[in-house]
Protein backbone atom coordinates (compact mmCIF):
# COMPACT_ATOMS: atom_id res chain seq x y z
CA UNK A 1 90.92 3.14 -40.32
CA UNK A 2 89.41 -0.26 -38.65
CA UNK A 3 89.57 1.60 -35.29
CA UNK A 4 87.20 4.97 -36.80
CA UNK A 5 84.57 2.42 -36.79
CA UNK A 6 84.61 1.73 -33.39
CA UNK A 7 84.95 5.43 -31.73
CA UNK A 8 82.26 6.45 -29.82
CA UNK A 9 79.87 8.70 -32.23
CA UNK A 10 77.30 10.41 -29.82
CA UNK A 11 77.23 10.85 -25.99
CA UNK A 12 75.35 7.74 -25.33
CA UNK A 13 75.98 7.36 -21.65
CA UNK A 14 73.53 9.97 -20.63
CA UNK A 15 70.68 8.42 -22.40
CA UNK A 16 69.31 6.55 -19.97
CA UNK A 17 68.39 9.61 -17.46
CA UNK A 18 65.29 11.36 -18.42
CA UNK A 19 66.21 15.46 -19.28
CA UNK A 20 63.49 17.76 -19.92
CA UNK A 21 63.35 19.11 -23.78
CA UNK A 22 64.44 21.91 -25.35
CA UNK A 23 61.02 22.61 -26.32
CA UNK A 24 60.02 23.05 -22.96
CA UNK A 25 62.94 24.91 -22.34
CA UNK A 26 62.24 27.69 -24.58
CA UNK A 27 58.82 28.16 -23.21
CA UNK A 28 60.05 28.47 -19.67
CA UNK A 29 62.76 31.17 -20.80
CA UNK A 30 59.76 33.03 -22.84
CA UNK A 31 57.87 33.08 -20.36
CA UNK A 32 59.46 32.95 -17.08
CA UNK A 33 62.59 35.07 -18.01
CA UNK A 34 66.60 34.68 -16.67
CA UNK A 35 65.62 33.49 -13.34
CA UNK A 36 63.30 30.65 -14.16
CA UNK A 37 65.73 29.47 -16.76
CA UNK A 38 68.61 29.31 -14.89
CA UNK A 39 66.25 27.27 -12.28
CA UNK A 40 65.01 25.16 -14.68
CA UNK A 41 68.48 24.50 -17.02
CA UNK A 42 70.04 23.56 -13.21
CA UNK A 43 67.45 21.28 -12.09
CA UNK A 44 67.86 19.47 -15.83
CA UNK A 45 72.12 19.90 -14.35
CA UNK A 46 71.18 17.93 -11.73
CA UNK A 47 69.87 15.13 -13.98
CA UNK A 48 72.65 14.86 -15.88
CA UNK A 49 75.12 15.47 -12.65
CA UNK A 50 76.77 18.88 -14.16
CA UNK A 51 75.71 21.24 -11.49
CA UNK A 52 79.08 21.90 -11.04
CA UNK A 53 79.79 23.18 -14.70
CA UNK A 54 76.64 24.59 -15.60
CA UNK A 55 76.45 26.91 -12.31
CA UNK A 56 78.76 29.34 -12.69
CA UNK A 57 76.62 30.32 -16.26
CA UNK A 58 73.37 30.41 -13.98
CA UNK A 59 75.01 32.40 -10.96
CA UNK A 60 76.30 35.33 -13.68
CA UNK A 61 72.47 35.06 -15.30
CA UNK A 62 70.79 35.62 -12.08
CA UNK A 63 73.69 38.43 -10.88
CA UNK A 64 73.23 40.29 -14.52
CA UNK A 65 69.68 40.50 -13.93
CA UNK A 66 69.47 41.11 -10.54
CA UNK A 67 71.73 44.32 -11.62
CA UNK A 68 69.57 45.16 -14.21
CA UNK A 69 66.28 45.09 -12.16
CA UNK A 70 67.82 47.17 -9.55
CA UNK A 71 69.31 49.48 -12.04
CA UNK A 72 65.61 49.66 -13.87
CA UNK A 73 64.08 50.21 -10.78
CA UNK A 74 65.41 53.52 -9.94
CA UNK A 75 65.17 55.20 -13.27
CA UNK A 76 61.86 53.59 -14.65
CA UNK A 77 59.65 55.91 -13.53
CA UNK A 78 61.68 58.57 -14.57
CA UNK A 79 61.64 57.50 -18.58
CA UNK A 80 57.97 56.76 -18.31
CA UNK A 81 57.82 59.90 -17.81
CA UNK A 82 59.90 61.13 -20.40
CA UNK A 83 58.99 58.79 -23.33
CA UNK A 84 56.66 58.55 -25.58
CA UNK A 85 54.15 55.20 -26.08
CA UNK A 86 56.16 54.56 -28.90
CA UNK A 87 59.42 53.57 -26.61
CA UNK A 88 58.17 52.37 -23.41
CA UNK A 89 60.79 51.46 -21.03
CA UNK A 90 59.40 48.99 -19.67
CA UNK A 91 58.20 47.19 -22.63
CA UNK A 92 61.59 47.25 -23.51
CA UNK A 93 63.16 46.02 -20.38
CA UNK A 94 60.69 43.09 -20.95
CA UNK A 95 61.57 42.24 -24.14
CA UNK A 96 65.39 42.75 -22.76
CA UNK A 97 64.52 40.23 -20.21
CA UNK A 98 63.60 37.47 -22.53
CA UNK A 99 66.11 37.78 -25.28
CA UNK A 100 68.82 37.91 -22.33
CA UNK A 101 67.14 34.58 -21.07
CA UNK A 102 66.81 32.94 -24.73
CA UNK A 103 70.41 33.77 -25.27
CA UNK A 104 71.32 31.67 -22.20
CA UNK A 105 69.53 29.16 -23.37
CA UNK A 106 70.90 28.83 -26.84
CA UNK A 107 74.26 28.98 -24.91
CA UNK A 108 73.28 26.15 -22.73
CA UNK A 109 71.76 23.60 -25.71
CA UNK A 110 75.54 24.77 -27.61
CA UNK A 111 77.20 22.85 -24.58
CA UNK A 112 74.36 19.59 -24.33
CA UNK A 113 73.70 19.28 -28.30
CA UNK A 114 75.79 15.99 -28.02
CA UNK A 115 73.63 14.64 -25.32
CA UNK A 116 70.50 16.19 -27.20
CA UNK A 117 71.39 14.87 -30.16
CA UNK A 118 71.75 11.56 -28.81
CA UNK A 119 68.69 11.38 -27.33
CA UNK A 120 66.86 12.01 -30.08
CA UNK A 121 68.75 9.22 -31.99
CA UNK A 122 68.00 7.00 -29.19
CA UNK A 123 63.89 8.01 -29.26
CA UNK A 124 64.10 8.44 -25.79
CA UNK A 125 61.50 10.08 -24.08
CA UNK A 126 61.66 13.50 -22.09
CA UNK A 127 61.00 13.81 -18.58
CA UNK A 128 57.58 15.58 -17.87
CA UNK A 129 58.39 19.33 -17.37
CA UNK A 130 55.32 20.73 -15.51
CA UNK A 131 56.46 20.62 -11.88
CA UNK A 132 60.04 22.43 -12.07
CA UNK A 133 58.51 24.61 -15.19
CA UNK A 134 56.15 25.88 -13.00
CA UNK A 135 57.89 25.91 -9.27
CA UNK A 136 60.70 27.98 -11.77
CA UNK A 137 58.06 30.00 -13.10
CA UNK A 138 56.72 30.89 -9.73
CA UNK A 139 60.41 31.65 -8.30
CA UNK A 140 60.82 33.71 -10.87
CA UNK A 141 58.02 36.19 -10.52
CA UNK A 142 58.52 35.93 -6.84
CA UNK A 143 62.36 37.13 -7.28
CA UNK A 144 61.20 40.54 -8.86
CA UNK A 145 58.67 41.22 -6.18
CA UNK A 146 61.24 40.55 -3.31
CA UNK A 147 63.90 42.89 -5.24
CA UNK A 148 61.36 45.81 -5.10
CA UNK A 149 61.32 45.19 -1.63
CA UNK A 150 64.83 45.62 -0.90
CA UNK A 151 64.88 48.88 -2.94
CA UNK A 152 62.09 50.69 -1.30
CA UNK A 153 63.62 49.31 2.02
């Protein structure tokens, strides 16, 4: 029982690097969609030295959407056509877009509560998030653009 008291109760070793919030997090995913929040949850990776594990999450994110784009691409027009304002399609892939991306990122803060949690019990402070929020944001409406490219190619 003596020894419960000295376990280890929250992930205190990655305290002392700065991370970027959760807060900040969610906006970027809102707003920015699967590609800027796999950016942005891998640059706050490389903070806390898990590239390698959080990755593979962010590859599948990027692939997934990359398949959807190019599968929305060739039949948009199409169900624009057909639908009524009611069910726009592409209000709807939208919408798609960022619940896929705020689904990632309630995956991702499932595997770094700990360290969040910690953090907050520490009162450290976050790391300022408007550089890689926006250089993710701006990747990410870049990646559409180029996509469109390759289909009409």
């Amino acid at each position: 029982m003596a020894n419960d008291l000295f376990s280890k109760s929250i992930d205190a070793e990655n305290v002392d690097r700065q991370i970027y919030s959760i807060r900040s997090m969610f906006w970027v995913a809102f707003f920015g969609g699967p590609v800027a929040i796999a950016i942005y949850t891998l640059v706050n990776s490389a903070e806390l030295k898990r590239v390698a594990r959080d990755s593979g999450p962010a590859l599948l994110l990027c692939l997934l959407y990359v398949a959807i784009v190019m599968f929305a691409a060739n039949g948009i027009a199409e169900l624009e056509a057909a639908s009524s304002e009611r069910l726009n399609p592409s209000r709807i892939l939208r919408w798609g877009m960022r619940i896929l991306a705020l689904a990632y990122l309630g995956i991702y803060y499932l595997q770094l509560r700990g360290i969040y949690r910690a953090y907050d019990h520490a009162n450290a402070e976050y790391r300022n998030p408007w550089a890689p929020a926006i250089a993710s944001l701006l990747t990410a409406v870049a990646v559409p653009v180029v996509l469109t490219g390759i289909i009409d190619v």
